[in-house]
N, C-alpha and C. Protein backbone atom coordinates (compact mmCIF):
# COMPACT_ATOMS: atom_id res chain seq x y z
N UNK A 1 -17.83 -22.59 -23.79
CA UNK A 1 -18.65 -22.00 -22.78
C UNK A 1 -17.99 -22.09 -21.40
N UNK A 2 -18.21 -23.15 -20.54
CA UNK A 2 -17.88 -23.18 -19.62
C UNK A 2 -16.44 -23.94 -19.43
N UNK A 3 -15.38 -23.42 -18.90
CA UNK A 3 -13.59 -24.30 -18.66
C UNK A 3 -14.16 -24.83 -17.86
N UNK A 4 -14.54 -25.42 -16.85
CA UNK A 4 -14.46 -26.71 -16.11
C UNK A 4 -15.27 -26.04 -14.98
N UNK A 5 -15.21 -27.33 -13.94
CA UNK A 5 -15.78 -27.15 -13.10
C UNK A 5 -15.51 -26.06 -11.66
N UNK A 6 -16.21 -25.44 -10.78
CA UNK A 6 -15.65 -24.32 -10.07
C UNK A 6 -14.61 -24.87 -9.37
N UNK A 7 -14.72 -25.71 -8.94
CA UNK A 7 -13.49 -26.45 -7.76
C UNK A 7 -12.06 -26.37 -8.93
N UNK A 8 -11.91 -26.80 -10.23
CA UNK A 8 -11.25 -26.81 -10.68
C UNK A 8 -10.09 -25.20 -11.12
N UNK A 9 -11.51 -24.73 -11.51
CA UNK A 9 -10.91 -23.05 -11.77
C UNK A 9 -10.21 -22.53 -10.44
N UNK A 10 -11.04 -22.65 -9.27
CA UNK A 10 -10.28 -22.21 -8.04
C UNK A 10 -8.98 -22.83 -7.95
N UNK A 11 -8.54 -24.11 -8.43
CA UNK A 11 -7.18 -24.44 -8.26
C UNK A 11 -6.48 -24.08 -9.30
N UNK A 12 -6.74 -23.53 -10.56
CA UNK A 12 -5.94 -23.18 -10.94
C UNK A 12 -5.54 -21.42 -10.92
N UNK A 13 -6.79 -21.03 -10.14
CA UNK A 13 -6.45 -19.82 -9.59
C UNK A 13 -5.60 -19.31 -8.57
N UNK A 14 -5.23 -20.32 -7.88
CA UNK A 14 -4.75 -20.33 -6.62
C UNK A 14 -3.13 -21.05 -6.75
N UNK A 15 -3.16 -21.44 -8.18
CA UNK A 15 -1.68 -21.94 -8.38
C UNK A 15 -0.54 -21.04 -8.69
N UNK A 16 -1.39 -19.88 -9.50
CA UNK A 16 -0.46 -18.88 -9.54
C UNK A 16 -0.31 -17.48 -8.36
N UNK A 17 -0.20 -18.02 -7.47
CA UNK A 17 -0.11 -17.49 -6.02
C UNK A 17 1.12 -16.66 -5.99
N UNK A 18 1.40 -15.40 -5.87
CA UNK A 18 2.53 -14.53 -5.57
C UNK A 18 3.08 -14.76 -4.64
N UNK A 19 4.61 -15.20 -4.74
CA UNK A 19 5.47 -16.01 -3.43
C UNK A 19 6.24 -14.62 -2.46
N UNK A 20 6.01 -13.39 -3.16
CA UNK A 20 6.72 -12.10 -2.72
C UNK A 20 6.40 -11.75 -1.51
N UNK A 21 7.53 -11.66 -0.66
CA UNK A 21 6.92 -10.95 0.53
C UNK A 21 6.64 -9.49 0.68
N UNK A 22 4.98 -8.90 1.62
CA UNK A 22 4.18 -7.63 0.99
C UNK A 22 3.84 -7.66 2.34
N UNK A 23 3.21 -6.37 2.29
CA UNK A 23 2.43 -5.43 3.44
C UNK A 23 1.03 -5.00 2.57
N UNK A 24 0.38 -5.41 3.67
CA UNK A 24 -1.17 -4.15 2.88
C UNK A 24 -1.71 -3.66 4.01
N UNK A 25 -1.48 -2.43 4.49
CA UNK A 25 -2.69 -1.16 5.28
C UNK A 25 -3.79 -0.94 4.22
N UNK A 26 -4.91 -1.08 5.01
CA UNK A 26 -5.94 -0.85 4.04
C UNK A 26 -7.17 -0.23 5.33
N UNK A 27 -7.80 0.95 4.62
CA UNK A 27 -8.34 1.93 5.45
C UNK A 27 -7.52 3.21 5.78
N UNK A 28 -6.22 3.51 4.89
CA UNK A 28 -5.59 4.57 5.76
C UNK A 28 -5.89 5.54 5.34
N UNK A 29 -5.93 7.02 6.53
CA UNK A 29 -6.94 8.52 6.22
C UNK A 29 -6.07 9.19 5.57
N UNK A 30 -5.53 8.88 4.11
CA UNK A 30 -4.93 9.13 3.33
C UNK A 30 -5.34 9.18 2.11
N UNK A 31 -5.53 10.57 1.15
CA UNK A 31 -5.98 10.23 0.05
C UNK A 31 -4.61 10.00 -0.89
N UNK A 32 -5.49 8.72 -1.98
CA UNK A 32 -4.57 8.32 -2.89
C UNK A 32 -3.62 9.08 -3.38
N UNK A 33 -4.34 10.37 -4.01
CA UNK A 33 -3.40 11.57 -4.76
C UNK A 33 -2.03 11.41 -3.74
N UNK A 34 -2.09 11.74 -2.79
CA UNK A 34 -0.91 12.43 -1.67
C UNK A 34 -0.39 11.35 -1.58
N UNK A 35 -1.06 10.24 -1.55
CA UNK A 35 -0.10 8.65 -0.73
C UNK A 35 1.15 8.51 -2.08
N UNK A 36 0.58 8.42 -3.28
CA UNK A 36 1.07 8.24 -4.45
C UNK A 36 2.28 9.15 -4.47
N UNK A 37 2.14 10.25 -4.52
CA UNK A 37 3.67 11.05 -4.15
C UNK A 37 4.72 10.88 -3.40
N UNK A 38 4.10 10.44 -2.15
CA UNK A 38 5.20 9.27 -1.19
C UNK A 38 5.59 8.58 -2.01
N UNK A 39 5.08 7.52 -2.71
CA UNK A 39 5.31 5.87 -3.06
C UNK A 39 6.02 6.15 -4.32
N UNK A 40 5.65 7.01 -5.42
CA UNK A 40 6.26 7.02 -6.29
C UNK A 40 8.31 7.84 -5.95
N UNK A 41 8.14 8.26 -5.05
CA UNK A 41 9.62 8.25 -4.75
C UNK A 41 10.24 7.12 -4.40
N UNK A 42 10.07 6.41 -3.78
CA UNK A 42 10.59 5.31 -3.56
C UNK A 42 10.37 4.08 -4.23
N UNK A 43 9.40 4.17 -5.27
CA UNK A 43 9.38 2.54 -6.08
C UNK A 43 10.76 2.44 -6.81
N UNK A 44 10.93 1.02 -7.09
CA UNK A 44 12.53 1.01 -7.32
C UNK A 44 13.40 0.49 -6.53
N UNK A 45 13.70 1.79 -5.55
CA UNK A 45 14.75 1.31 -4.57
C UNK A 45 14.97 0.16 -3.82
N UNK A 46 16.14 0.46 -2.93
CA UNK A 46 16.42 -0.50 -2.42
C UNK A 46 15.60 -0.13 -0.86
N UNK A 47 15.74 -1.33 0.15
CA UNK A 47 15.04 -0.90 1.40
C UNK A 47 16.06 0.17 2.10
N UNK A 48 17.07 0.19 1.93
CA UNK A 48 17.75 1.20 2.80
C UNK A 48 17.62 2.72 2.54
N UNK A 49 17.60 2.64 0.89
CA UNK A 49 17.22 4.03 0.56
C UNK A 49 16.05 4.62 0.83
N UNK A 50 14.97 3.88 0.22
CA UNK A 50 13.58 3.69 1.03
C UNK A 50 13.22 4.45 2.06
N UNK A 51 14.13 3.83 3.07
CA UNK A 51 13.54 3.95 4.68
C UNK A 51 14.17 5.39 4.94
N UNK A 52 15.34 5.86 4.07
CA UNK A 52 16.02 7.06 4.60
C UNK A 52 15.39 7.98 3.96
N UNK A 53 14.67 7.92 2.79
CA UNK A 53 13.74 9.05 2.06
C UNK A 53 12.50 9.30 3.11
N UNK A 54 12.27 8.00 3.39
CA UNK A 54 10.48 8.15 4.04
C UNK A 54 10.79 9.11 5.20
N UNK A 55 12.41 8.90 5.85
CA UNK A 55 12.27 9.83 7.10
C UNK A 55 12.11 10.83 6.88
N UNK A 56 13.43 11.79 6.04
CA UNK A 56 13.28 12.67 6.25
C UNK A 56 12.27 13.95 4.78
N UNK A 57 10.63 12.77 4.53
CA UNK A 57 9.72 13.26 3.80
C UNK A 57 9.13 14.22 4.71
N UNK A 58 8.58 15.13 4.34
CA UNK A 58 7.57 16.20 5.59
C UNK A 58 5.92 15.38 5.42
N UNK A 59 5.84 14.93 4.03
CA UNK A 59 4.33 14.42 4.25
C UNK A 59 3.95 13.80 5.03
N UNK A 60 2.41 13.83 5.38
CA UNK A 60 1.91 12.76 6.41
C UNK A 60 2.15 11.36 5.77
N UNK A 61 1.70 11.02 4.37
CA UNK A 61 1.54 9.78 3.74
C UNK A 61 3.13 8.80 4.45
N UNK A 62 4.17 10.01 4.46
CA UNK A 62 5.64 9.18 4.71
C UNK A 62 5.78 8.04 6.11
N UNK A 63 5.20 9.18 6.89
CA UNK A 63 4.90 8.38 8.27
C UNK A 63 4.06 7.19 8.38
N UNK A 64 3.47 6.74 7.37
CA UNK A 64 2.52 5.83 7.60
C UNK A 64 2.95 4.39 6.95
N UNK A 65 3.78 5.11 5.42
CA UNK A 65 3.99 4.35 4.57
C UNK A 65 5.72 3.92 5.00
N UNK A 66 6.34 4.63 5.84
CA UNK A 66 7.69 4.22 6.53
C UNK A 66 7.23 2.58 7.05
N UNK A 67 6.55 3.12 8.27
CA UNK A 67 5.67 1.77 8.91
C UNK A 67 4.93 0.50 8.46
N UNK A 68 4.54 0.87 7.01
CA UNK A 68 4.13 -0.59 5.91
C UNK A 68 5.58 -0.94 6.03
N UNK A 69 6.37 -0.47 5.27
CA UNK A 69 8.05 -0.66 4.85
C UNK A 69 8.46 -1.45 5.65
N UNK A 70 8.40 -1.42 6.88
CA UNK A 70 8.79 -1.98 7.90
C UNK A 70 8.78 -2.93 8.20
N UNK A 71 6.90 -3.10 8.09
CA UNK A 71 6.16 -4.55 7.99
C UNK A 71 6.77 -5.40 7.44
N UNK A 72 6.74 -4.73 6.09
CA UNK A 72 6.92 -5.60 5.16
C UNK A 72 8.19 -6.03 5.09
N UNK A 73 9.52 -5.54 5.50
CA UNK A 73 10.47 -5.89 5.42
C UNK A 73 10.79 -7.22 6.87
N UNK A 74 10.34 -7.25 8.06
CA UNK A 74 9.94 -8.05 9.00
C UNK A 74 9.43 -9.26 8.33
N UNK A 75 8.11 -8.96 7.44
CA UNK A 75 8.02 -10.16 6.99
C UNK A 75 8.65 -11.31 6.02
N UNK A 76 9.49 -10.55 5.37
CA UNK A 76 10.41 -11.58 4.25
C UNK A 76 11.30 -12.29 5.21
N UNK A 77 11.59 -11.02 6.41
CA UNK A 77 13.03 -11.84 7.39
C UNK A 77 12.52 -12.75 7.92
N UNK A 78 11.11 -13.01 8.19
CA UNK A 78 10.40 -13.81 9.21
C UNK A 78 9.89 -14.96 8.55
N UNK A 79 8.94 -14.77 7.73
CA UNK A 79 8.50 -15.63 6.91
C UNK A 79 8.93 -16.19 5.55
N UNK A 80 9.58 -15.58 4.76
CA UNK A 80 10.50 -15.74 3.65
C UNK A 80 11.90 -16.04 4.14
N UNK A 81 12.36 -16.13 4.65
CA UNK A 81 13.91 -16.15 5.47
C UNK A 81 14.99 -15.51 4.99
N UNK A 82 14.21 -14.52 3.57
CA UNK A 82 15.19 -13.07 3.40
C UNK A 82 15.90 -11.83 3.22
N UNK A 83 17.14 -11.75 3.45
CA UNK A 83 17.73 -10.90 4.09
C UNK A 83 17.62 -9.04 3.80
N UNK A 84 17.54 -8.29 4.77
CA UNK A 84 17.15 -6.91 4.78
C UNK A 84 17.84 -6.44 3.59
N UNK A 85 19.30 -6.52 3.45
CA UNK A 85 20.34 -6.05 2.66
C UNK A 85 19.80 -6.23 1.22
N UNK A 86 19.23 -6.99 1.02
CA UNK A 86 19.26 -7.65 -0.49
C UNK A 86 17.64 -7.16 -1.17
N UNK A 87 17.20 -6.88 -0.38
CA UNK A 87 15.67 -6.12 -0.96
C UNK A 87 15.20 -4.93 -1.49
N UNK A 88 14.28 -5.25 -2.10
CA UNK A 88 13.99 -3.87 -2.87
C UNK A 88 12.62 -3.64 -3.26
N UNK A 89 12.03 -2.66 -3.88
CA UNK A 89 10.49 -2.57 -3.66
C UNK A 89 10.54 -2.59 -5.34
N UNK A 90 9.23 -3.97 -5.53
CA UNK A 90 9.43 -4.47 -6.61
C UNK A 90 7.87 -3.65 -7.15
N UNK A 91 7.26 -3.38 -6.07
CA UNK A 91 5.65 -2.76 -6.61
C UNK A 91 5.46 -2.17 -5.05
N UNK A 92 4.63 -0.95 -5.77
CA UNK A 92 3.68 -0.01 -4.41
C UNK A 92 2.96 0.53 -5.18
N UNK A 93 2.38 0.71 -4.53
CA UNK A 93 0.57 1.17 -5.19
C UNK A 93 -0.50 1.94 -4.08
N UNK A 94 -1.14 2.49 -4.43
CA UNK A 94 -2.55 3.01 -3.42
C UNK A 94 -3.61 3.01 -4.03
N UNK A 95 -5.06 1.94 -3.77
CA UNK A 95 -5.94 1.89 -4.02
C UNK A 95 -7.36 2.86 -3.82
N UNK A 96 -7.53 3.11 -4.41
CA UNK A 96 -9.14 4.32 -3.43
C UNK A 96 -10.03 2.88 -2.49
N UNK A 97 -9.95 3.70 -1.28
CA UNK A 97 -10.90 3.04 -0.69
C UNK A 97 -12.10 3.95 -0.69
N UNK A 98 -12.61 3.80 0.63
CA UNK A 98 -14.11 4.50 1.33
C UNK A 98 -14.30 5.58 1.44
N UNK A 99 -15.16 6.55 1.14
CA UNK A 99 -15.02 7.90 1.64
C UNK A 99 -15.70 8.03 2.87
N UNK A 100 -15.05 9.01 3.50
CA UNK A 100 -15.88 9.23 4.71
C UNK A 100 -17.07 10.91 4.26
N UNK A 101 -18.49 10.94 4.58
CA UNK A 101 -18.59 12.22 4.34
C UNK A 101 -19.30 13.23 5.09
N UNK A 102 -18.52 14.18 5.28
CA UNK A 102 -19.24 15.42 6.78
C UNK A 102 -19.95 16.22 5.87
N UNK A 103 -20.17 16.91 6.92
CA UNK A 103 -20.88 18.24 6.35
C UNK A 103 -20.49 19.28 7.15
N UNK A 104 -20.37 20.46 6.04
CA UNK A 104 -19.89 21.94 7.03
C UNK A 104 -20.50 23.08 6.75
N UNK A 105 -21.28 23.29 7.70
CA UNK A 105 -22.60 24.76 7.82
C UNK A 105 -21.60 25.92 6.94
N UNK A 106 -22.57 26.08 5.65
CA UNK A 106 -22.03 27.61 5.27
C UNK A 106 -23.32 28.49 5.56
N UNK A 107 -22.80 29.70 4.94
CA UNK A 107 -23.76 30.85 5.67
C UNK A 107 -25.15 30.40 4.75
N UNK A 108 -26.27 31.25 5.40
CA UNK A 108 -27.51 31.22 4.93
C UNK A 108 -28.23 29.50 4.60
N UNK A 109 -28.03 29.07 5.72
CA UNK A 109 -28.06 27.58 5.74
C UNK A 109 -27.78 26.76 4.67
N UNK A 110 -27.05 26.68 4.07
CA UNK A 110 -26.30 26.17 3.23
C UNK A 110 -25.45 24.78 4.00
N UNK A 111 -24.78 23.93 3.24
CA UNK A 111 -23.86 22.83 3.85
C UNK A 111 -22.75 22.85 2.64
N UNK A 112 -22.03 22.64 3.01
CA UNK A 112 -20.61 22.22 1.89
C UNK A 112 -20.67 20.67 2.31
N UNK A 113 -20.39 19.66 1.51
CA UNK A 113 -19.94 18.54 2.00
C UNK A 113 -18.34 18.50 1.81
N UNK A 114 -17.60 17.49 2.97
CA UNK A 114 -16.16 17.64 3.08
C UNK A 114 -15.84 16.00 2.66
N UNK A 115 -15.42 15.37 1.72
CA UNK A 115 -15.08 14.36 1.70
C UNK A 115 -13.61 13.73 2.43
N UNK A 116 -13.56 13.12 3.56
CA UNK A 116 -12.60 12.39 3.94
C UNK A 116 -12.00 11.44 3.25
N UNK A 117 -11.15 11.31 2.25
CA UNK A 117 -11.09 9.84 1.72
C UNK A 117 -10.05 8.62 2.00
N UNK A 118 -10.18 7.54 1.67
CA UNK A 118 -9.21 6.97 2.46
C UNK A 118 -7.91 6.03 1.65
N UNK A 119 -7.51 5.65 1.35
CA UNK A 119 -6.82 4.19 0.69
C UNK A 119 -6.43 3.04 1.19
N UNK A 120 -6.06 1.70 0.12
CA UNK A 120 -5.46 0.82 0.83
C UNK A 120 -4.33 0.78 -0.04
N UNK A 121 -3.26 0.94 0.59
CA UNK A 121 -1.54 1.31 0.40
C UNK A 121 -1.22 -0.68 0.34
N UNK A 122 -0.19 -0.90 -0.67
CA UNK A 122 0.08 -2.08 -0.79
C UNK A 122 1.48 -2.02 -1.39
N UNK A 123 2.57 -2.43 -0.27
CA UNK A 123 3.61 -2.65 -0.54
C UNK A 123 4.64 -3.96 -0.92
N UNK A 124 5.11 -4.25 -2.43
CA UNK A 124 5.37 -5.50 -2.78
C UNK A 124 7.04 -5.55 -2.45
N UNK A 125 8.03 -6.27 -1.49
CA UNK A 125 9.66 -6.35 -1.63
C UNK A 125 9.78 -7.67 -2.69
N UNK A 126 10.91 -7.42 -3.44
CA UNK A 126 11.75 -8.56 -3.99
C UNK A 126 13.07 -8.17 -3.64
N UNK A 127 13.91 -9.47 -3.63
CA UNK A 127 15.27 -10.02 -3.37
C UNK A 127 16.16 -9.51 -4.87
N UNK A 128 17.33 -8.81 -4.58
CA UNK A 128 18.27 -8.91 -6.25
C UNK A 128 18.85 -9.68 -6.30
């Protein structure tokens, strides 16, 4: 029935803690579909290739998801202590977040609803 006590489960939940240095934007006015087309070009690579695809992408998702990249690469140099050269994107992903939802007058009083939707983009680097 019950493994043990809650204090206990929380530590062993918390032992297997991911040591990888990551970025997460979460809320961006990006729907998943489109973000995913960004990200799936670049899972894999290395950060240099990465960063030179995201530039010259035309999508909006690129511009946003350049700037996780970024983050995230700052943070291994900063907090992990490593190096730009040696990294690579070990996981990316886009979650559905929130929708936002309007409404837009059609004729004969009618409304269309317009769904805004959004994601949270989560970028994982590892070291080779």
């Amino acid at each position: 029935m019950a493994k043990g006590h809650r204090s206990q489960i929380k530590r062993e939940r918390n032992e297997v803690k991911d040591t990888r240095p990551s970025a997460k934007l979460s809320y961006a006015r990006v729907s998943v579909t489109k973000a995913c087309f960004v990200l799936d070009a670049i899972r894999g690579k290395d950060v240099r290739t990465a960063l030179a695809i995201l530039a010259y992408n035309p999508r909006y998702a690129s511009g946003v998801i350049e700037k996780l990249l970024k983050s995230a690469i700052a943070n291994a140099e900063n907090n992990n202590g490593l190096r730009a050269e040696n990294l690579y994107i070990a996981e990316c992903y886009a979650n559905k977040g929130p929708t936002m939802k309007r409404i837009q007058p059609r004729a004969q009083g009618r409304a269309y609803r317009i769904e805004k939707r959004m994601s949270h983009i989560t970028i994982v680097l590892d070291e080779r």
